[in-house]
C-alpha atoms as a PDB file:
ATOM      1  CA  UNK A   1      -3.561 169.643 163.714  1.00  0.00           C
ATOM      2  CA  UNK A   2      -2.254 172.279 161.467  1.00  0.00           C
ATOM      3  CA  UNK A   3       0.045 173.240 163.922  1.00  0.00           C
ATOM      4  CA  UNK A   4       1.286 170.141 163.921  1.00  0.00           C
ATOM      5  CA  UNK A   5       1.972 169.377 160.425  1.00  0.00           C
ATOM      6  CA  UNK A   6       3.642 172.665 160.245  1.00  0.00           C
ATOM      7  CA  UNK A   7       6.212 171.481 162.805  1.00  0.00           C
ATOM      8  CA  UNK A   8       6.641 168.276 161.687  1.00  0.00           C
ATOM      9  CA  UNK A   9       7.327 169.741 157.924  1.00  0.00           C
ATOM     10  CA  UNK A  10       9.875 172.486 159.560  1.00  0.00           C
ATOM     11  CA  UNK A  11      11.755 169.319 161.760  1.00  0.00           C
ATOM     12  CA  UNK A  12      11.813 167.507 158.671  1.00  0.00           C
ATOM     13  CA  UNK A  13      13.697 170.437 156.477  1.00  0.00           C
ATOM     14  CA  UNK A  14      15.891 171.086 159.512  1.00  0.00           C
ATOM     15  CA  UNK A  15      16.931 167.089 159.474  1.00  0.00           C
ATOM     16  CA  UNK A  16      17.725 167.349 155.864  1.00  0.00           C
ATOM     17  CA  UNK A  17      19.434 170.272 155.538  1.00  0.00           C
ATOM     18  CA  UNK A  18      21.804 168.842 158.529  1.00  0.00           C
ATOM     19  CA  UNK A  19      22.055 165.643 156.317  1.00  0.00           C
ATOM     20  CA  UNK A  20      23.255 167.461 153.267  1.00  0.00           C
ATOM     21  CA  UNK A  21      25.387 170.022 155.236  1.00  0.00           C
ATOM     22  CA  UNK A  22      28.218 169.482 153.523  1.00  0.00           C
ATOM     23  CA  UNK A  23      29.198 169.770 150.422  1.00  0.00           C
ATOM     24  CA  UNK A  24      32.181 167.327 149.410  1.00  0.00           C
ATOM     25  CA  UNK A  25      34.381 168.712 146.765  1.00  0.00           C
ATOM     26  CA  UNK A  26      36.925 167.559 145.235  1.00  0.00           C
ATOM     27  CA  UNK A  27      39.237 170.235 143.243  1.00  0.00           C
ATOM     28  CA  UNK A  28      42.431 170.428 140.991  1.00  0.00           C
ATOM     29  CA  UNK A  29      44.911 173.310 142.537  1.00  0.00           C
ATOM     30  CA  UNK A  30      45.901 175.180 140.475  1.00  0.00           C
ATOM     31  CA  UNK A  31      42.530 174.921 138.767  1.00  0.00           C
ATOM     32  CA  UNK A  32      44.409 176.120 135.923  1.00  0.00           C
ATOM     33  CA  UNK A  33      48.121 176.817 135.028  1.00  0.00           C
ATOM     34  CA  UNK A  34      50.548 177.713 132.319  1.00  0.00           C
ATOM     35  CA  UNK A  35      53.747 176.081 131.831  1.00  0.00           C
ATOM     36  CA  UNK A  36      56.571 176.182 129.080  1.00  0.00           C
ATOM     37  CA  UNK A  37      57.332 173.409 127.091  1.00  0.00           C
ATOM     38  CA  UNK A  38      59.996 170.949 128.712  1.00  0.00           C
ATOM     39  CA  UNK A  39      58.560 172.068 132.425  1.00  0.00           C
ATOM     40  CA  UNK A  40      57.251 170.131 135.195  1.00  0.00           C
ATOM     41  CA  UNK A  41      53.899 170.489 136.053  1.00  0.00           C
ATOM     42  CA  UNK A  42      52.704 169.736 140.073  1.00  0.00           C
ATOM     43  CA  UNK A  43      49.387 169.683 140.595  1.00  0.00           C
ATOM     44  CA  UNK A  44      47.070 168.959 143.172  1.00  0.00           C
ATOM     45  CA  UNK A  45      44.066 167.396 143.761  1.00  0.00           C
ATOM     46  CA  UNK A  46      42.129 168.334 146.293  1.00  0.00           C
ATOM     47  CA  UNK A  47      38.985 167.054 148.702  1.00  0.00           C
ATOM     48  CA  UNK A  48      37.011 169.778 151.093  1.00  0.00           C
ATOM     49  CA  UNK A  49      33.784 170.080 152.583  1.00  0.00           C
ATOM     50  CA  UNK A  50      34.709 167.163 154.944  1.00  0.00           C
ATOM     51  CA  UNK A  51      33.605 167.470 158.912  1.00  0.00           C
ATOM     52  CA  UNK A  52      36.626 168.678 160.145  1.00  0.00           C
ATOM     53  CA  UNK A  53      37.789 166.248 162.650  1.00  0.00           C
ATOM     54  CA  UNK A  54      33.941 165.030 162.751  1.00  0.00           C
ATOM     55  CA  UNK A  55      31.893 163.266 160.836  1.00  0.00           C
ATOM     56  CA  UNK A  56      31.726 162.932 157.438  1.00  0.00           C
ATOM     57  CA  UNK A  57      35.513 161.841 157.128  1.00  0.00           C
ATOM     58  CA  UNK A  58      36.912 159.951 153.903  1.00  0.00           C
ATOM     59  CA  UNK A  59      38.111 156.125 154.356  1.00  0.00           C
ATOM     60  CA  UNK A  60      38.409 155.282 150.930  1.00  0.00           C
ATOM     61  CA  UNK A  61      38.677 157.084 147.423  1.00  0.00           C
ATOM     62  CA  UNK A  62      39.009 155.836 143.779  1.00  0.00           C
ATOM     63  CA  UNK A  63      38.830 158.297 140.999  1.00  0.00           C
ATOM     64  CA  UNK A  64      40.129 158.714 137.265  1.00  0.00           C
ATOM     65  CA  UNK A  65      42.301 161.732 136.161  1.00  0.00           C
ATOM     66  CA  UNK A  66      41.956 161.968 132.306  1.00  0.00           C
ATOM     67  CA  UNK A  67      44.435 164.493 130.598  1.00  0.00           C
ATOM     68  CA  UNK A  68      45.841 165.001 126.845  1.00  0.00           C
ATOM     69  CA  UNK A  69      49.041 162.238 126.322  1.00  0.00           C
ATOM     70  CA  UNK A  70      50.262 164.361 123.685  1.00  0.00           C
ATOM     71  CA  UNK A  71      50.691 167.291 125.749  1.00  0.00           C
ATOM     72  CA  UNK A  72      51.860 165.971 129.258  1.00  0.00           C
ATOM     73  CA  UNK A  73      53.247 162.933 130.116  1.00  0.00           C
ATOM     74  CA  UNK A  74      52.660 161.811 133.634  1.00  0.00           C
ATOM     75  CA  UNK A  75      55.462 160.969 136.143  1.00  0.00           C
ATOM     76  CA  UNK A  76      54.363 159.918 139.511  1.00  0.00           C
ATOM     77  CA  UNK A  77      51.726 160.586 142.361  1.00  0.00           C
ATOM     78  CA  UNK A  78      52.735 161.592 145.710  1.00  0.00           C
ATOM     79  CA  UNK A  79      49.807 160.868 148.111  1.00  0.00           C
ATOM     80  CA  UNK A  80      48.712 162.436 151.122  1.00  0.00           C
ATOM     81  CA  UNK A  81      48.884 166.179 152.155  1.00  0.00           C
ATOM     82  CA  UNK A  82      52.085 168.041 152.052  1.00  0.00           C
ATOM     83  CA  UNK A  83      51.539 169.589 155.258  1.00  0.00           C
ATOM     84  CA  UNK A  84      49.340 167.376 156.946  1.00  0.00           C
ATOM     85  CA  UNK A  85      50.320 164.233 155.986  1.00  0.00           C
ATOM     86  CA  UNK A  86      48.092 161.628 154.802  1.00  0.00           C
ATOM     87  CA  UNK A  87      44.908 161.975 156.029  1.00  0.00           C
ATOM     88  CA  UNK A  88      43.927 158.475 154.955  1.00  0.00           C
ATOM     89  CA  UNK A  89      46.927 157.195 157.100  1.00  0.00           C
ATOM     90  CA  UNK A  90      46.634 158.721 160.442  1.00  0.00           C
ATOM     91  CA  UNK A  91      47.508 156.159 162.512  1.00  0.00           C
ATOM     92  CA  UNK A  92      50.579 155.489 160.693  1.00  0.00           C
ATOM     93  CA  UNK A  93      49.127 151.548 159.849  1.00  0.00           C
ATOM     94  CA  UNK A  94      50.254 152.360 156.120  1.00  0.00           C
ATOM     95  CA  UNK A  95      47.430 152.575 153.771  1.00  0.00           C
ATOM     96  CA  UNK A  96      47.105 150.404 150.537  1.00  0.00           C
ATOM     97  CA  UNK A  97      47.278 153.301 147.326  1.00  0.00           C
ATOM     98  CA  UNK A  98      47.899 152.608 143.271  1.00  0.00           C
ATOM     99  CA  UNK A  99      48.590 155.192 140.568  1.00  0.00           C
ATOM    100  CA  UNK A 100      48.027 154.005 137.253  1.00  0.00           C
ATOM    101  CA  UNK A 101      47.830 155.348 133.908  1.00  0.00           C
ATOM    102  CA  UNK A 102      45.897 153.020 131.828  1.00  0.00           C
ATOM    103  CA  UNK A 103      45.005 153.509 128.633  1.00  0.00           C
ATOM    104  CA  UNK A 104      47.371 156.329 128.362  1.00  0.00           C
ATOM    105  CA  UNK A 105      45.335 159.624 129.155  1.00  0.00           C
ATOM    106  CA  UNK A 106      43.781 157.872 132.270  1.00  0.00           C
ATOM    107  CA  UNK A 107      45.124 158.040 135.525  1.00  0.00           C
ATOM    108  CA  UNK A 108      43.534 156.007 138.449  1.00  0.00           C
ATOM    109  CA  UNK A 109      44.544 156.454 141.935  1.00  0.00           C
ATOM    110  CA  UNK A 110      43.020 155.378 144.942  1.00  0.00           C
ATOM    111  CA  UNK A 111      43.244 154.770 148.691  1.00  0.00           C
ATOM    112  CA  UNK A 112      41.819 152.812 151.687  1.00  0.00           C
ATOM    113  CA  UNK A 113      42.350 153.796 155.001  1.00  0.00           C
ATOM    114  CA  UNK A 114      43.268 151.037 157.782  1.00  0.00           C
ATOM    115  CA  UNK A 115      42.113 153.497 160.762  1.00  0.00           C
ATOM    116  CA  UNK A 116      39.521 153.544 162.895  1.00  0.00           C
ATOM    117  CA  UNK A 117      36.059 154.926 162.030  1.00  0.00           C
ATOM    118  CA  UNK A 118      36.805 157.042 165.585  1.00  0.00           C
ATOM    119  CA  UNK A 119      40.192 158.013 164.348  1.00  0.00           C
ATOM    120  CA  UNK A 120      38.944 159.174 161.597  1.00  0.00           C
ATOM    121  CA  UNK A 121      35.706 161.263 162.726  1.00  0.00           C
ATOM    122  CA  UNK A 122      37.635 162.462 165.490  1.00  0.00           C
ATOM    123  CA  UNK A 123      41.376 163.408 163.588  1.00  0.00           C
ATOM    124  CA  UNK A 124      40.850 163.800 160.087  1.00  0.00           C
ATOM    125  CA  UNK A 125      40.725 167.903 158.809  1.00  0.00           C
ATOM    126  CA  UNK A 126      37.947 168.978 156.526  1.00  0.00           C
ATOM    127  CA  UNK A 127      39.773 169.564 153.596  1.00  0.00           C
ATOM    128  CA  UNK A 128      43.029 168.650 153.069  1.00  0.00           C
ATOM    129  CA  UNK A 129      44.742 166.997 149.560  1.00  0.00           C
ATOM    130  CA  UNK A 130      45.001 163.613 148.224  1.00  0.00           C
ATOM    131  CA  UNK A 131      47.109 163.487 145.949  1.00  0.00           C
ATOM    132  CA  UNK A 132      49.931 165.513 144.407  1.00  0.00           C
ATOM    133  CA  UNK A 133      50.657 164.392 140.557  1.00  0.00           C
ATOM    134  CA  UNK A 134      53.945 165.185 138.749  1.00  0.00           C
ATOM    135  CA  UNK A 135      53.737 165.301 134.876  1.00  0.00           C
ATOM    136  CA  UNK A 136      56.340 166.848 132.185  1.00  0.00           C
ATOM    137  CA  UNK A 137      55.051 169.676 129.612  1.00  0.00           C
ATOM    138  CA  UNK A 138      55.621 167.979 125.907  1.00  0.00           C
ATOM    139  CA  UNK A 139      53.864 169.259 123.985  1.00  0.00           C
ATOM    140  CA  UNK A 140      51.924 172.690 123.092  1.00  0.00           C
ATOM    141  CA  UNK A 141      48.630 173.136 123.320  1.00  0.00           C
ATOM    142  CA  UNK A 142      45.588 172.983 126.424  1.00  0.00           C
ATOM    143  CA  UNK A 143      45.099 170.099 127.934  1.00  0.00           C
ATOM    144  CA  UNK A 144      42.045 169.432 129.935  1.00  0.00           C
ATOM    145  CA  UNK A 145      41.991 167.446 133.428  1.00  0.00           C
ATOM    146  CA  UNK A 146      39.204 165.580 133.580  1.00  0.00           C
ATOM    147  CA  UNK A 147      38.155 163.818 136.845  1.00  0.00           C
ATOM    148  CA  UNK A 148      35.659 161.543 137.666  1.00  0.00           C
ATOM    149  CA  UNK A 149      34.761 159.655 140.928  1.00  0.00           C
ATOM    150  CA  UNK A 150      34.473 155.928 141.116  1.00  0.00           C
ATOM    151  CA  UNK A 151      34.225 155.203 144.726  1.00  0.00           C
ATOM    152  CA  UNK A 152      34.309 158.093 147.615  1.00  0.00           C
ATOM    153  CA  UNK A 153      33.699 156.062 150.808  1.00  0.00           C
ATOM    154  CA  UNK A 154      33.322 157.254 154.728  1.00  0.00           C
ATOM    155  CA  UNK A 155      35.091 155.834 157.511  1.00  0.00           C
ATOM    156  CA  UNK A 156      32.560 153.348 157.654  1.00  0.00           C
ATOM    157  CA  UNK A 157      32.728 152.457 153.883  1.00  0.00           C
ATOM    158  CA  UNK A 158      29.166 154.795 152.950  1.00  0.00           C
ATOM    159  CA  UNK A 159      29.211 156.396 149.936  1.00  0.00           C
ATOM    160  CA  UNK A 160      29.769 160.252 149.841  1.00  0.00           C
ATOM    161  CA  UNK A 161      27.982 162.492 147.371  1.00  0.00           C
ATOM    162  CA  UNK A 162      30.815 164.618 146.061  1.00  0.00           C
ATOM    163  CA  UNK A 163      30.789 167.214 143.299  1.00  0.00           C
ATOM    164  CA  UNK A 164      34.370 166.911 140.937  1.00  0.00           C
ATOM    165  CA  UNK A 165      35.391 169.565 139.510  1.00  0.00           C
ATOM    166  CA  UNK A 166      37.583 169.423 136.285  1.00  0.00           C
ATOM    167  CA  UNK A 167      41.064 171.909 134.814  1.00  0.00           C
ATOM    168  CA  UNK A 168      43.183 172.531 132.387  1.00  0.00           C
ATOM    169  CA  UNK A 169      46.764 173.069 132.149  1.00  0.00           C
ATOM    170  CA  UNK A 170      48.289 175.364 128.727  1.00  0.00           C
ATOM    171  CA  UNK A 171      51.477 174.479 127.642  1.00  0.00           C
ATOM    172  CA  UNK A 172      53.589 177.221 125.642  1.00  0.00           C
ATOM    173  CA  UNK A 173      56.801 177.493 123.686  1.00  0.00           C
ATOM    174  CA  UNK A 174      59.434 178.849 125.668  1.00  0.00           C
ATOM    175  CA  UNK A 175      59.462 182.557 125.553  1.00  0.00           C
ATOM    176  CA  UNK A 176      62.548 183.728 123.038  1.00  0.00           C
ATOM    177  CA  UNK A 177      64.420 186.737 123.949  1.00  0.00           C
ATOM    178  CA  UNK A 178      62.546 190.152 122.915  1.00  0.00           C
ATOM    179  CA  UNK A 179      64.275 192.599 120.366  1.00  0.00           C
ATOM    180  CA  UNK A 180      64.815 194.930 123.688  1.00  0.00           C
ATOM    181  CA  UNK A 181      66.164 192.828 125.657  1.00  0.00           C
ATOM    182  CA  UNK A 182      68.526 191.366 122.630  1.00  0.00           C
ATOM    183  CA  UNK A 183      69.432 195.262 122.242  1.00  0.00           C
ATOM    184  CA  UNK A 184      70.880 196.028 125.606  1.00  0.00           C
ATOM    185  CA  UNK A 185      72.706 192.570 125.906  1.00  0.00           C
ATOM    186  CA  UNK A 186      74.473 194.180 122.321  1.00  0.00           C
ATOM    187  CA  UNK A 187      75.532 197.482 124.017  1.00  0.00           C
ATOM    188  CA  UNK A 188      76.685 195.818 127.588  1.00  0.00           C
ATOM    189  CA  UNK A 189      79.231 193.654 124.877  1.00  0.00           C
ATOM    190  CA  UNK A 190      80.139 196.600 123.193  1.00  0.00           C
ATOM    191  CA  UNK A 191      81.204 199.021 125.879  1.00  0.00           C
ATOM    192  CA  UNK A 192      82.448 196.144 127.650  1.00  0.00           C
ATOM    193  CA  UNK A 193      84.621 195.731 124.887  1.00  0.00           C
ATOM    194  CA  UNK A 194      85.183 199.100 124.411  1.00  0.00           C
ATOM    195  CA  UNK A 195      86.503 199.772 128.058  1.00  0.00           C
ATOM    196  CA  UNK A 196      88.183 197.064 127.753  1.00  0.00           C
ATOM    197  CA  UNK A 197      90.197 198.416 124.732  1.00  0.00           C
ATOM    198  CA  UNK A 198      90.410 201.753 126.635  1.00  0.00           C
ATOM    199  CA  UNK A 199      92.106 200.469 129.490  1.00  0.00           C
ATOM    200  CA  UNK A 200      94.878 198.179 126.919  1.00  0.00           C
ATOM    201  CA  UNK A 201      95.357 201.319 125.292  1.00  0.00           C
ATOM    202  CA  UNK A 202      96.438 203.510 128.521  1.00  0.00           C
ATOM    203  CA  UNK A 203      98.288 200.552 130.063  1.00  0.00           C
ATOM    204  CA  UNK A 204     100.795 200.162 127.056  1.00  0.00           C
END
Protein backbone atom coordinates (compact mmCIF):
# COMPACT_ATOMS: atom_id res chain seq x y z
CA UNK A 1 0.00 0.00 0.00
CA UNK A 2 2.85 2.21 0.83
CA UNK A 3 4.45 1.27 -2.13
CA UNK A 4 1.81 2.36 -3.86
CA UNK A 5 1.20 5.75 -2.66
CA UNK A 6 4.81 6.35 -3.10
CA UNK A 7 4.43 5.75 -6.85
CA UNK A 8 1.45 7.35 -7.34
CA UNK A 9 2.97 10.65 -5.46
CA UNK A 10 6.34 10.29 -7.74
CA UNK A 11 3.86 9.89 -11.21
CA UNK A 12 2.07 12.74 -9.99
CA UNK A 13 5.36 15.18 -9.57
CA UNK A 14 6.64 13.74 -12.85
CA UNK A 15 3.09 14.88 -14.61
CA UNK A 16 3.48 18.27 -13.19
CA UNK A 17 6.75 19.07 -13.67
CA UNK A 18 6.09 18.04 -17.56
CA UNK A 19 3.04 20.45 -17.30
CA UNK A 20 5.06 23.39 -16.13
CA UNK A 21 8.14 22.55 -18.31
CA UNK A 22 8.37 25.57 -19.75
CA UNK A 23 8.85 28.64 -18.75
CA UNK A 24 7.30 31.41 -21.15
CA UNK A 25 9.18 34.61 -21.11
CA UNK A 26 8.74 37.40 -22.57
CA UNK A 27 11.91 39.94 -22.67
CA UNK A 28 12.92 43.50 -23.93
CA UNK A 29 16.41 43.16 -26.07
CA UNK A 30 18.43 45.15 -25.27
CA UNK A 31 17.22 44.80 -21.70
CA UNK A 32 18.84 48.01 -21.34
CA UNK A 33 20.51 50.66 -23.63
CA UNK A 34 21.98 54.10 -23.86
CA UNK A 35 21.28 56.44 -26.53
CA UNK A 36 22.10 60.23 -27.24
CA UNK A 37 19.60 62.67 -27.41
CA UNK A 38 18.00 63.09 -31.02
CA UNK A 39 18.76 59.07 -31.66
CA UNK A 40 16.59 56.33 -32.61
CA UNK A 41 16.03 53.76 -30.33
CA UNK A 42 15.06 49.88 -31.78
CA UNK A 43 14.11 47.67 -29.44
CA UNK A 44 12.83 44.38 -29.19
CA UNK A 45 10.52 42.49 -27.49
CA UNK A 46 10.94 39.21 -27.12
CA UNK A 47 8.89 35.69 -26.25
CA UNK A 48 11.02 32.27 -25.35
CA UNK A 49 10.45 29.26 -23.53
CA UNK A 50 7.95 28.18 -26.27
CA UNK A 51 8.02 24.24 -27.51
CA UNK A 52 10.04 24.68 -30.31
CA UNK A 53 8.08 23.54 -33.21
CA UNK A 54 5.85 21.56 -30.49
CA UNK A 55 3.55 22.29 -28.22
CA UNK A 56 3.11 25.08 -26.28
CA UNK A 57 3.10 27.52 -29.40
CA UNK A 58 1.60 31.21 -29.18
CA UNK A 59 -1.74 32.00 -31.31
CA UNK A 60 -2.54 35.12 -29.85
CA UNK A 61 -0.80 37.94 -27.69
CA UNK A 62 -1.99 41.33 -26.24
CA UNK A 63 0.27 43.21 -23.97
CA UNK A 64 0.95 46.96 -22.84
CA UNK A 65 4.43 48.64 -23.24
CA UNK A 66 4.48 51.63 -20.77
CA UNK A 67 7.56 54.04 -21.20
CA UNK A 68 8.35 57.85 -20.12
CA UNK A 69 6.57 60.38 -23.05
CA UNK A 70 8.89 62.94 -22.05
CA UNK A 71 11.87 61.06 -22.84
CA UNK A 72 10.99 58.94 -26.03
CA UNK A 73 8.47 59.38 -28.33
CA UNK A 74 7.30 56.29 -30.08
CA UNK A 75 7.31 55.82 -33.91
CA UNK A 76 6.07 52.57 -35.15
CA UNK A 77 6.05 48.69 -34.46
CA UNK A 78 7.36 46.30 -36.88
CA UNK A 79 5.91 42.83 -36.04
CA UNK A 80 7.18 39.52 -36.46
CA UNK A 81 10.84 38.25 -36.27
CA UNK A 82 13.51 39.80 -38.32
CA UNK A 83 14.91 36.63 -39.29
CA UNK A 84 12.22 34.34 -39.00
CA UNK A 85 9.44 36.09 -40.00
CA UNK A 86 6.30 36.24 -38.19
CA UNK A 87 5.79 33.46 -36.25
CA UNK A 88 2.13 34.30 -35.71
CA UNK A 89 1.77 34.30 -39.60
CA UNK A 90 3.22 31.15 -40.85
CA UNK A 91 1.04 30.24 -43.31
CA UNK A 92 1.21 33.50 -44.91
CA UNK A 93 -3.00 33.96 -44.23
CA UNK A 94 -1.98 37.56 -42.87
CA UNK A 95 -2.60 37.97 -39.27
CA UNK A 96 -4.84 40.78 -37.74
CA UNK A 97 -2.08 43.15 -35.41
CA UNK A 98 -2.66 46.96 -33.82
CA UNK A 99 -0.04 49.23 -32.26
CA UNK A 100 -1.40 51.85 -30.26
CA UNK A 101 -0.23 54.35 -27.93
CA UNK A 102 -3.05 55.36 -25.80
CA UNK A 103 -2.89 57.47 -23.20
CA UNK A 104 0.47 58.59 -24.26
CA UNK A 105 3.09 56.38 -22.29
CA UNK A 106 1.05 53.19 -23.19
CA UNK A 107 1.64 51.18 -26.02
CA UNK A 108 -0.69 48.17 -26.86
CA UNK A 109 0.09 45.75 -29.49
CA UNK A 110 -1.30 42.57 -30.19
CA UNK A 111 -1.75 39.65 -32.59
CA UNK A 112 -3.96 36.66 -33.58
CA UNK A 113 -2.80 34.05 -35.60
CA UNK A 114 -5.14 32.60 -38.54
CA UNK A 115 -3.03 29.17 -38.67
CA UNK A 116 -3.66 25.99 -37.77
CA UNK A 117 -3.30 24.67 -34.20
CA UNK A 118 -0.98 21.82 -36.26
CA UNK A 119 0.85 24.54 -38.04
CA UNK A 120 1.57 26.00 -35.25
CA UNK A 121 2.71 23.04 -32.79
CA UNK A 122 4.45 21.61 -35.57
CA UNK A 123 6.35 25.07 -37.27
CA UNK A 124 6.51 27.65 -34.82
CA UNK A 125 10.39 28.09 -33.03
CA UNK A 126 10.62 28.36 -29.29
CA UNK A 127 11.62 31.70 -28.99
CA UNK A 128 11.63 34.01 -31.51
CA UNK A 129 10.44 38.07 -31.33
CA UNK A 130 7.23 39.79 -31.61
CA UNK A 131 7.64 42.83 -32.07
CA UNK A 132 10.33 45.35 -32.98
CA UNK A 133 9.37 49.10 -31.70
CA UNK A 134 11.00 52.26 -33.13
CA UNK A 135 10.98 55.36 -30.79
CA UNK A 136 13.12 58.79 -31.01
CA UNK A 137 15.43 59.86 -27.88
CA UNK A 138 13.88 63.48 -26.69
CA UNK A 139 14.59 63.96 -23.92
CA UNK A 140 17.34 63.20 -21.05
CA UNK A 141 16.87 61.18 -18.44
CA UNK A 142 15.95 56.98 -17.77
CA UNK A 143 13.07 55.85 -18.91
CA UNK A 144 11.63 52.64 -17.74
CA UNK A 145 9.78 49.97 -20.11
CA UNK A 146 7.22 48.60 -18.41
CA UNK A 147 5.31 45.56 -19.81
CA UNK A 148 2.45 43.84 -18.82
CA UNK A 149 0.46 40.90 -20.36
CA UNK A 150 -3.20 41.09 -21.13
CA UNK A 151 -3.89 38.05 -23.10
CA UNK A 152 -1.03 35.30 -24.07
CA UNK A 153 -3.08 32.59 -25.84
CA UNK A 154 -1.96 28.96 -27.42
CA UNK A 155 -2.78 27.79 -30.71
CA UNK A 156 -5.86 26.65 -29.37
CA UNK A 157 -6.75 30.00 -27.63
CA UNK A 158 -5.50 28.54 -23.71
CA UNK A 159 -4.01 30.86 -21.70
CA UNK A 160 -0.16 30.72 -21.16
CA UNK A 161 1.46 31.51 -17.83
CA UNK A 162 4.25 33.84 -18.86
CA UNK A 163 6.68 35.77 -16.69
CA UNK A 164 7.33 39.70 -18.31
CA UNK A 165 10.13 41.08 -17.70
CA UNK A 166 10.53 44.96 -17.70
CA UNK A 167 13.85 47.71 -19.06
CA UNK A 168 14.98 50.79 -19.26
CA UNK A 169 16.47 52.84 -21.86
CA UNK A 170 19.03 56.19 -20.63
CA UNK A 171 19.03 58.93 -22.79
CA UNK A 172 22.20 61.35 -22.71
CA UNK A 173 23.31 64.67 -24.12
CA UNK A 174 25.38 64.25 -26.99
CA UNK A 175 28.95 63.86 -26.06
CA UNK A 176 30.87 67.45 -26.85
CA UNK A 177 34.29 67.29 -28.13
CA UNK A 178 37.04 66.68 -25.24
CA UNK A 179 39.81 69.40 -24.62
CA UNK A 180 42.27 66.61 -26.33
CA UNK A 181 40.66 65.98 -29.00
CA UNK A 182 39.84 69.96 -29.56
CA UNK A 183 43.83 70.24 -29.14
CA UNK A 184 45.03 68.12 -31.97
CA UNK A 185 42.22 69.31 -34.42
CA UNK A 186 44.18 73.03 -33.46
CA UNK A 187 47.68 71.74 -34.45
CA UNK A 188 46.47 69.61 -37.75
CA UNK A 189 45.03 73.53 -38.80
CA UNK A 190 48.08 75.02 -37.88
CA UNK A 191 50.75 73.02 -39.64
CA UNK A 192 48.37 72.61 -42.30
CA UNK A 193 48.51 76.13 -42.60
CA UNK A 194 51.89 76.37 -41.98
CA UNK A 195 52.98 73.95 -44.89
CA UNK A 196 50.83 75.48 -46.71
CA UNK A 197 52.62 78.89 -46.32
CA UNK A 198 55.92 76.97 -46.74
CA UNK A 199 55.21 75.67 -49.98
CA UNK A 200 53.72 79.61 -51.32
CA UNK A 201 56.84 80.80 -50.05
CA UNK A 202 59.31 78.39 -52.18
CA UNK A 203 57.00 78.50 -55.21
CA UNK A 204 57.26 82.41 -55.64
Amino acid sequence: MRRSLVSLIVGSAIILLGVNAHAITLSFAPASTSVSIGDPVTVLLNVSGLGDKAAPSLGVFDVNVTFDPALLAFVDATFGDPMLGDQLDLGKFGSPTSATVSPANTLNLSETSFDSVSDLDTMQAGSFTLATLAFNAIGLGVSPLGLSINTLGDANGDTLAATANVGTVTVTATPEPTTGLLFVTGLMVLGYGWHRKQRLTTCS
